[in-house]
Protein backbone atom coordinates (compact mmCIF):
# COMPACT_ATOMS: atom_id res chain seq x y z
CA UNK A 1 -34.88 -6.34 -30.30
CA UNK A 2 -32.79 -5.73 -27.06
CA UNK A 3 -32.71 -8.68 -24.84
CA UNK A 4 -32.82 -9.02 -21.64
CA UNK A 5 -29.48 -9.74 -20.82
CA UNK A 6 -28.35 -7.00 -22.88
CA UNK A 7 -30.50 -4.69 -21.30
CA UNK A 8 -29.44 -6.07 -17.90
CA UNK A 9 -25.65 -5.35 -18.68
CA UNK A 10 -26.84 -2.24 -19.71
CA UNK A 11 -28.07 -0.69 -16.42
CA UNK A 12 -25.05 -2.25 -15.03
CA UNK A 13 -22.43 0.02 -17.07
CA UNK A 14 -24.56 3.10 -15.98
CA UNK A 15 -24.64 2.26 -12.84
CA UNK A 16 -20.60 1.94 -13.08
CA UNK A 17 -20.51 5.33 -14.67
CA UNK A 18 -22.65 6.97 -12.40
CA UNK A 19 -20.22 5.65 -9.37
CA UNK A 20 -17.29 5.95 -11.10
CA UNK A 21 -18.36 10.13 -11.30
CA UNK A 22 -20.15 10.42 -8.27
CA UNK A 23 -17.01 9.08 -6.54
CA UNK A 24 -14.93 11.16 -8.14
CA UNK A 25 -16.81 14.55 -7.47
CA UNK A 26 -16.73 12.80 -3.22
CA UNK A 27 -13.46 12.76 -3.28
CA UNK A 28 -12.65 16.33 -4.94
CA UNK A 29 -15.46 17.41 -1.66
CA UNK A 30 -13.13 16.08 1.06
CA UNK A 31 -11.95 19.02 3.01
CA UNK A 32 -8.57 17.98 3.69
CA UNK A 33 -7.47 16.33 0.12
CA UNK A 34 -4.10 14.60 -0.01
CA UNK A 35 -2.25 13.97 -3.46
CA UNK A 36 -3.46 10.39 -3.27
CA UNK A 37 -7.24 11.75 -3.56
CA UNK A 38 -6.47 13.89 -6.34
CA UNK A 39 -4.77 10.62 -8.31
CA UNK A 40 -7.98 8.60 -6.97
CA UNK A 41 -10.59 11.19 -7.81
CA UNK A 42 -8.90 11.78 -12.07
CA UNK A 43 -8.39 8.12 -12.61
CA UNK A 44 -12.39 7.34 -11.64
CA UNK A 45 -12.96 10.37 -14.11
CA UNK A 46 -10.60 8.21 -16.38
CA UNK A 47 -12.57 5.04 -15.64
CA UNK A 48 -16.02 6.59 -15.48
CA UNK A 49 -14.99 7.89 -19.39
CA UNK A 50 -13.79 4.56 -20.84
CA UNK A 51 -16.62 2.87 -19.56
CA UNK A 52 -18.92 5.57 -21.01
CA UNK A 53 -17.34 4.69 -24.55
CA UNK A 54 -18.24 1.45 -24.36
CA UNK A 55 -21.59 1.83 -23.30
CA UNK A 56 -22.25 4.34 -26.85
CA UNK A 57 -19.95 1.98 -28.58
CA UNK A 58 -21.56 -1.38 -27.74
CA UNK A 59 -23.86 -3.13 -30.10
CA UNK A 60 -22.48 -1.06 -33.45
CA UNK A 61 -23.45 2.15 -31.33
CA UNK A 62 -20.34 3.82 -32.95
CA UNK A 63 -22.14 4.15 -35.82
CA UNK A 64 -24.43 6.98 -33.96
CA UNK A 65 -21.20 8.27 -31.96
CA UNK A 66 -18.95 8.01 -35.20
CA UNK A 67 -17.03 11.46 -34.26
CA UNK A 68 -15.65 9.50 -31.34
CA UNK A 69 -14.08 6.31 -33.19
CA UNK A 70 -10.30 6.04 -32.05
CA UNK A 71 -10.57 8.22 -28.92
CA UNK A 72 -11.41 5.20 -27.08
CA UNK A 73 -7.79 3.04 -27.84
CA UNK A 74 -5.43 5.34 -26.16
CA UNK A 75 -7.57 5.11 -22.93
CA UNK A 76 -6.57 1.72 -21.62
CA UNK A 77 -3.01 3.30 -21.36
CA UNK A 78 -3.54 5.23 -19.11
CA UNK A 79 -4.82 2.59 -15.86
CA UNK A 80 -1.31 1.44 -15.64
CA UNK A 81 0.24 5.25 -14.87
CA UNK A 82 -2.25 5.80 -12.55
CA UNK A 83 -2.21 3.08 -10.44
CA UNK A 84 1.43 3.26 -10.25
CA UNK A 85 1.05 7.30 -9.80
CA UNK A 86 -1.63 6.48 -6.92
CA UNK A 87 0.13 3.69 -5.16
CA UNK A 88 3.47 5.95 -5.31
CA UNK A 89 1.53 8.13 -3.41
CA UNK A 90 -0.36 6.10 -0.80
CA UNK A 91 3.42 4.55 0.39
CA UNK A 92 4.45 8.09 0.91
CA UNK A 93 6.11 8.77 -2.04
CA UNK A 94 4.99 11.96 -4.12
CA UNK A 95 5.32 12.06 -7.61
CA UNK A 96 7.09 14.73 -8.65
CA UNK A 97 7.14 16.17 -12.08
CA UNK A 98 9.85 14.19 -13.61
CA UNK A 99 7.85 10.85 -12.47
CA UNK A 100 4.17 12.41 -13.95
CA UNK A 101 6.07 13.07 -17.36
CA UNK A 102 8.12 9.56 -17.13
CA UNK A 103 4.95 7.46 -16.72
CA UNK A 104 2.38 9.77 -18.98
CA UNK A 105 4.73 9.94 -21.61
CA UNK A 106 3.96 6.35 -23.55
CA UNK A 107 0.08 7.74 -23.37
CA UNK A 108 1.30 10.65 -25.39
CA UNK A 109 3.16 8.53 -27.93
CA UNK A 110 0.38 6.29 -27.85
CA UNK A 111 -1.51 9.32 -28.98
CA UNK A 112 1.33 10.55 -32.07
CA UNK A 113 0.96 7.05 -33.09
CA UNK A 114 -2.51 7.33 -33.75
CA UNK A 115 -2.66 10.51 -34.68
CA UNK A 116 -2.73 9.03 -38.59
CA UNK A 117 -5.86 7.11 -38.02
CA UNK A 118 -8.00 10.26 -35.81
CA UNK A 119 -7.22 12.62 -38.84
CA UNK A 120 -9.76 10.46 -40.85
CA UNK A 121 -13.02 11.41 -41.04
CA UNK A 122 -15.80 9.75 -39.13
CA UNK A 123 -17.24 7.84 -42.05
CA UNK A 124 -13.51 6.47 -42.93
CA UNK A 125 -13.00 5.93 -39.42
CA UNK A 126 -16.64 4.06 -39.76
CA UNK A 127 -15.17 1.63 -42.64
CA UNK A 128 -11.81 0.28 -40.99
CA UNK A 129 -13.93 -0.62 -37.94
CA UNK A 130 -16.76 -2.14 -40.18
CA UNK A 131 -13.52 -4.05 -41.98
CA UNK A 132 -11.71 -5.06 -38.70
CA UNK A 133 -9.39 -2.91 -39.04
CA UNK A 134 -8.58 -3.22 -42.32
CA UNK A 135 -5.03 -1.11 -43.94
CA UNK A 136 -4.14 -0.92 -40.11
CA UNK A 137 -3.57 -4.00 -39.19
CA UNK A 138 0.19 -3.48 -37.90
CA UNK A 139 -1.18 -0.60 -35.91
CA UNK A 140 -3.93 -2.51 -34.44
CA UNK A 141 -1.87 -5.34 -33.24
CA UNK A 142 1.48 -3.04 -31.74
CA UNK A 143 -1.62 -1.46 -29.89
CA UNK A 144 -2.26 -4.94 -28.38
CA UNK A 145 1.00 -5.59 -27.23
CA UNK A 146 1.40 -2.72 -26.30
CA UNK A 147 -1.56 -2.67 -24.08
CA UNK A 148 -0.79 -6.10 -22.32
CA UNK A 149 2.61 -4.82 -21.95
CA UNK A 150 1.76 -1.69 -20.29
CA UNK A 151 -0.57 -4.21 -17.89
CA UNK A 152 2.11 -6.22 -17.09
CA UNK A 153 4.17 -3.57 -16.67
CA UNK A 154 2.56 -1.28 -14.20
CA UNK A 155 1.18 -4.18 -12.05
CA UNK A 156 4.92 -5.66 -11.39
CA UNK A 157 5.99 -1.26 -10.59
CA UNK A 158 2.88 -1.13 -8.49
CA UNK A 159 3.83 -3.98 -6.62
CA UNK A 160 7.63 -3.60 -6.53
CA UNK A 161 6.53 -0.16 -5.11
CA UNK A 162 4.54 -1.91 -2.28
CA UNK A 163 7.46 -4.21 -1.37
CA UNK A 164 9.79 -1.23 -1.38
CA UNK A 165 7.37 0.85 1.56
CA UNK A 166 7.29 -2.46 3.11
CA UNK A 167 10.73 -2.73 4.05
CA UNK A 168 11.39 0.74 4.51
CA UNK A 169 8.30 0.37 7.65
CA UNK A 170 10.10 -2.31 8.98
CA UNK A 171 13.78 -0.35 8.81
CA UNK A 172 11.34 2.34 11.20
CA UNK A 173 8.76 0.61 13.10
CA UNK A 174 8.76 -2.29 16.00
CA UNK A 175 5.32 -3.24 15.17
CA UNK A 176 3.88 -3.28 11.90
CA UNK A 177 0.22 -4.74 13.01
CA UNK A 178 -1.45 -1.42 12.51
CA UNK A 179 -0.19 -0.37 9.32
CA UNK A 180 -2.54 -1.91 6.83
CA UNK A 181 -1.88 -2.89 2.81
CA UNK A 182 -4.48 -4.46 2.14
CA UNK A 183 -5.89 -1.75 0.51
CA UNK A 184 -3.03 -1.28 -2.11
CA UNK A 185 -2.96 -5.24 -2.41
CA UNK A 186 -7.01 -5.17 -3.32
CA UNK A 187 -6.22 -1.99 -6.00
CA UNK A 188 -3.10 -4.03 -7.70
CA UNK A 189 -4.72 -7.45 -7.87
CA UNK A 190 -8.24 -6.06 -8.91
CA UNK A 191 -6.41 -4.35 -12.11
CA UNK A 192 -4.60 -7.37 -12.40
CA UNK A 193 -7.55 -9.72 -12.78
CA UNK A 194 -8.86 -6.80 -15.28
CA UNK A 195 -5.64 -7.10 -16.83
CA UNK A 196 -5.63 -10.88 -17.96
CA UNK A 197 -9.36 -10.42 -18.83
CA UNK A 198 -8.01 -8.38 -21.65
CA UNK A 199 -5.15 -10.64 -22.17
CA UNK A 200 -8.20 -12.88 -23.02
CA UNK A 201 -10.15 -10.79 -25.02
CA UNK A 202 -13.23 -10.76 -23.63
CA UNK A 203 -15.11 -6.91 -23.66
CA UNK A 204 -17.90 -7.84 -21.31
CA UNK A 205 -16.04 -9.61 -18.97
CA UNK A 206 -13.75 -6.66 -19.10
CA UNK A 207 -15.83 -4.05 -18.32
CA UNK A 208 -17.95 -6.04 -16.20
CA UNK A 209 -15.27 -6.48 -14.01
CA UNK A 210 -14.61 -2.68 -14.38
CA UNK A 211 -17.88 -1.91 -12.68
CA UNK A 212 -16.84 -4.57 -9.77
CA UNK A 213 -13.74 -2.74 -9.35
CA UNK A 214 -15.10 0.91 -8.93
CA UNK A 215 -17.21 -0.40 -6.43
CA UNK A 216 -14.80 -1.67 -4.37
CA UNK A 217 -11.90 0.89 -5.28
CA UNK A 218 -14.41 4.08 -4.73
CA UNK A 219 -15.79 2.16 -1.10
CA UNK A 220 -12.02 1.41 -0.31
CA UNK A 221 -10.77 4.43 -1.65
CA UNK A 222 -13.45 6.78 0.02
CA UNK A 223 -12.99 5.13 3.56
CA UNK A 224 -9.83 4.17 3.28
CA UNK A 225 -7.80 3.66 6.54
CA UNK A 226 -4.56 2.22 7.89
CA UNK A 227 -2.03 3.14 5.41
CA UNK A 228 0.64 5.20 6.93
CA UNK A 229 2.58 7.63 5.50
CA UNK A 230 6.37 8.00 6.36
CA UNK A 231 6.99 10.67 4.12
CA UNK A 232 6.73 13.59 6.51
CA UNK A 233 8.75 12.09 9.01
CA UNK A 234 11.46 10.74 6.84
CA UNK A 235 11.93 13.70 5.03
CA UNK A 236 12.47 15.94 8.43
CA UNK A 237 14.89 13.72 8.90
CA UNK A 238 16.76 13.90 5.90
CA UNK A 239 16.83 17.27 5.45
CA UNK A 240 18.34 18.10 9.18
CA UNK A 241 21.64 18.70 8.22
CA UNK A 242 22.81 14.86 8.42
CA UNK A 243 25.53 15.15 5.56
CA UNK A 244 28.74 15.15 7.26
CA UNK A 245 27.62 12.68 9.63
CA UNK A 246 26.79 10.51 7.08
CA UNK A 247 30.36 10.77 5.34
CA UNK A 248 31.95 9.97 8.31
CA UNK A 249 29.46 7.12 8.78
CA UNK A 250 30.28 5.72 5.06
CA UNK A 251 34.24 6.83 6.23
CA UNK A 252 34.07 3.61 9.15
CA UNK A 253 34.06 0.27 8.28
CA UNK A 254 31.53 -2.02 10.17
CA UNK A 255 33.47 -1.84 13.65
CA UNK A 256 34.91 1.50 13.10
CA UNK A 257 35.03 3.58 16.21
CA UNK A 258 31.86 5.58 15.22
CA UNK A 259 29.78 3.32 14.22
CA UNK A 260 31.33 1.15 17.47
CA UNK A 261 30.43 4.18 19.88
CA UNK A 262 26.54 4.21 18.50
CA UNK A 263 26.15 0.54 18.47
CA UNK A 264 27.34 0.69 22.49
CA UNK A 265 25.23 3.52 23.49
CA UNK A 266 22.13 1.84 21.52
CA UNK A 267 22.67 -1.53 23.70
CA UNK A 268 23.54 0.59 26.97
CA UNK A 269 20.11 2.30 26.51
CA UNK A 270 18.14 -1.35 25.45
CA UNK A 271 19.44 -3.23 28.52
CA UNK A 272 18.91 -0.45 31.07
CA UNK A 273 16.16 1.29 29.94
CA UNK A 274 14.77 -1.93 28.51
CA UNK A 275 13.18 0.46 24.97
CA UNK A 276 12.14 -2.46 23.09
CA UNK A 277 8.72 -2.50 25.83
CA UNK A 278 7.62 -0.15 24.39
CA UNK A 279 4.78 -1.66 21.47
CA UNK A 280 4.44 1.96 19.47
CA UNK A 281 8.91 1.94 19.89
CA UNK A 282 9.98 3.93 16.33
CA UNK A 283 13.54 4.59 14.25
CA UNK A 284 13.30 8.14 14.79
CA UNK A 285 12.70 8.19 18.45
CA UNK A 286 15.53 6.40 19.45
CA UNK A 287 18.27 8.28 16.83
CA UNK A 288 16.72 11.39 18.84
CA UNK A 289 17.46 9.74 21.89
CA UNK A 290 21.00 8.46 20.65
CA UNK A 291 21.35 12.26 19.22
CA UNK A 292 22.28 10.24 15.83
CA UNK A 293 20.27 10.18 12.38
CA UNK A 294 17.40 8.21 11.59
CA UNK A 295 19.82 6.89 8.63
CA UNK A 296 23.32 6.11 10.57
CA UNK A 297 21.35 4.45 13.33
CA UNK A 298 19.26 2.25 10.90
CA UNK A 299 22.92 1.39 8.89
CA UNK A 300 24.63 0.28 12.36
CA UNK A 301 22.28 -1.88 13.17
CA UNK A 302 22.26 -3.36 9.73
CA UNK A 303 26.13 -3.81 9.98
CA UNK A 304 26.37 -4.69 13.52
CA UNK A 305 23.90 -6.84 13.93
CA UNK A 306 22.67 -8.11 10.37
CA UNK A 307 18.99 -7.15 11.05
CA UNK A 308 16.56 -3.97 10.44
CA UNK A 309 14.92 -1.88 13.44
CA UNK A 310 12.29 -4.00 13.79
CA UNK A 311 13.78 -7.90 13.75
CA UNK A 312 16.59 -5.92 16.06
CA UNK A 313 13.90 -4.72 18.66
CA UNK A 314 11.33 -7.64 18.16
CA UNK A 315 14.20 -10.05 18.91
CA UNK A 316 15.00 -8.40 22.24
CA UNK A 317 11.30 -8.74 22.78
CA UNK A 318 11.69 -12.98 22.50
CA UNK A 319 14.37 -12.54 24.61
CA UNK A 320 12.41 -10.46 27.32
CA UNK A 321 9.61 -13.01 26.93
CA UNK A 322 11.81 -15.48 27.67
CA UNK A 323 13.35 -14.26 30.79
CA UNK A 324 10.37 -12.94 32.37
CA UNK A 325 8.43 -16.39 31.63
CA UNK A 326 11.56 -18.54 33.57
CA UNK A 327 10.85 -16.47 36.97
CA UNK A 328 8.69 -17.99 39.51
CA UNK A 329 6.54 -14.92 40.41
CA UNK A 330 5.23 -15.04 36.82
CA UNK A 331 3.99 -18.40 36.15
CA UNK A 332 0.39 -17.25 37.59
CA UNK A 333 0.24 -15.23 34.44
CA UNK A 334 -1.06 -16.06 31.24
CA UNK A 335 1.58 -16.55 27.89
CA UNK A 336 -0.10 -13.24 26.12
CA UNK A 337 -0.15 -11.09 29.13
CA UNK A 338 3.61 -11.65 29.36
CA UNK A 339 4.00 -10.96 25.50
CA UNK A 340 2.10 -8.08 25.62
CA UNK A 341 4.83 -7.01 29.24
CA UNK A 342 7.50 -8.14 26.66
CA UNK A 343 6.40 -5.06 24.09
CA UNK A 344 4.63 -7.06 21.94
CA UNK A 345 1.15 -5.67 20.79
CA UNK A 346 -0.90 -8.57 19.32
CA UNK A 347 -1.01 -11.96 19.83
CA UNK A 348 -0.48 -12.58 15.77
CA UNK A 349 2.74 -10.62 15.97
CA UNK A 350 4.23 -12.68 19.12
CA UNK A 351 3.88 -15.97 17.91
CA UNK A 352 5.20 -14.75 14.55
CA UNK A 353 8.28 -13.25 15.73
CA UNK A 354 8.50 -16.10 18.63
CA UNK A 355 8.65 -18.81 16.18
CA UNK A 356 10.88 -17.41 13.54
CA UNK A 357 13.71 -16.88 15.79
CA UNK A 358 13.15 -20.19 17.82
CA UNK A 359 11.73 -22.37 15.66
CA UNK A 360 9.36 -23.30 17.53
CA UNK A 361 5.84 -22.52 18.87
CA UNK A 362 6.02 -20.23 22.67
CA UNK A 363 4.13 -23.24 23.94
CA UNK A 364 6.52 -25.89 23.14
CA UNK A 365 8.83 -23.45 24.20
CA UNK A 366 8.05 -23.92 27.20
CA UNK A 367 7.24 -27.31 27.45
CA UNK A 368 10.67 -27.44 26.39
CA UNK A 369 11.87 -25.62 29.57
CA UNK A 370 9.11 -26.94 32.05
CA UNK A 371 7.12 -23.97 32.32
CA UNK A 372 3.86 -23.61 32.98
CA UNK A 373 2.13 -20.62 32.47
CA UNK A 374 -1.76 -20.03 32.55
């Protein structure tokens, strides 16, 4: 007799099917698909499979499904590539075929390795399972380690990946308020958590936390805003005929009378057209203003002044936020209305930025210097 609970879980791996599939066949609908909702839409086909073998398998139910014993083990290999595959993606990075072959081929040698044991027939198949495993038992455990491994593995890429886009927003950007990683933090840290459940060996935890996870991946996923993509840009960029510049760039040392000449027409253009007020201020607009590339502008900052684009520009706005605050005129005005006048664009970003190059709060800032604004 089925009980309850049982039963219970039961409904709840359906139910993680059906959305795992239903998701999927939203995201193949979307009009205007992007290779990130491609990667989404096959790995909740991927997900919506494995948990359908567990649901037939559970409670000796690969005894009915016997034909299918074995096709189950290579799945779990395959989570890591595609979060990796997908993440790659969502920073603006798209796999090309070298990375799809890279990262699918341990799934394939997964599957060479176990090619011995599908070859059996279902009832033989039937009695190592019944034996736990039995005349495989090196196979069985390399498959384990190999499986936390690949875990491990992908989680740290995934994440490595996200640090990577991270700093290469901040090498392009002023403000970084409206780009949003949550999303990619919630994916990574969701397969993590799945991750040490199998570390602990634990199926219904596992999978119940698989059905968590497509809910919140195929909500996330579906509606998904606030990740920018710097690919398109970047790439124009790049390919605009920037090669000889750059060897001439590499040519001068720090100093050098090129990289001298853009550094003095960069602060020429900051102190008289005062650029850094503007909050949406980008990499790319002022190189086209400096008639420089994105690339040489973004390296003479870095040499000249030891900082990326955006602690360059968000410094200039401290400084701006401290001149402005010293006159007279503007002590009727209130600390984030003179932020905001300084380029900032949130109030999180100016006390950020304001304390790590001060040390100190804008309030006792200014207690500091007698100030009193509203």
């Amino acid at each position: 007799m089925v009980s309850m609970v049982d039963f219970d879980l039961g409904i709840l791996y359906w139910a993680g099917v059906f959305i795992a599939f239903f998701s999927s066949f939203l995201i193949f609908g979307k009009q205007k698909k992007k290779m990130q909702d491609f990667l989404l839409a096959i790995w909740f086909l991927i997900i919506g499979i494995h948990l359908v073998f567990f649901v037939l398998f559970r409670s000796d139910g690969y005894l009915q499904y016997s034909y299918l014993i074995g096709y189950e083990l290579f799945l779990p290999f395959m989570h890591g590539p595609m979060l990796y595959l997908y993440i790659l993606s969502v920073t603006g990075v798209n796999p090309d075929k070298k990375a799809w072959l890279f990262n699918w081929l341990p799934v394939l040698l997964i599957c060479l390795i176990l090619s011995p044991f599908l070859i059996l027939s279902p009832q033989d198949r039937i009695v190592v399972y019944q034996n736990n495993g039995k005349g495989y038992e090196v196979l069985s455990n390399m498959l384990k380690v190999l499986m936390n491994f690949s875990g491990v593995l992908y989680v740290s890429f995934s994440l490595l990946a996200v640090k990577k886009y991270k700093q290469k927003i901040t090498d392009q950007f002023s403000n970084t308020e409206k780009i949003n990683l949550n999303w990619s933090y919630y994916l990574i840290t969701g397969i993590a958590v799945i991750w040490i459940a199998v570390i602990i060996k634990n199926d219904i935890l596992i999978f119940s936390m698989v059905v968590l996870f497509i809910l919140v991946a195929a909500y996330f996923g579906i509606s998904r805003v606030g990740i920018l993509n710097l690919s398109h840009d970047t790439e124009r960029a790049d390919k605009k005929g920037a090669g000889n510049e750059l060897v001439k760039y590499y040519n001068n040392s720090p100093g050098g009378d090129m990289v001298q000449a853009i550094y003095e027409k960069l602060i020429k253009q900051m102190t008289q057209e005062k650029l850094y007020k503007d909050p949406d201020l980008n990499l790319n607009y002022v190189a086209k203003l400096l008639d420089v590339h994105p690339n040489i502008l973004s390296k003479t900052i870095n040499s000249m002044e030891n900082k990326n684009f955006y602690d360059y520009i968000n410094r200039q706005r401290v400084e701006e936020f401290k001149r402005i605050a010293s006159l007279p005129e503007n002590q009727k005005y209130t600390i984030l209305s003179l932020a905001f006048e300084s380029g900032f664009n949130s109030k999180t970003s100016f006390n950020r930025n304001f304390k790590k190059y001060m040390n100190c709060s804008p309030r006792e800032f200014l207690k500091s210097q007698n100030l009193n604004l509203e």
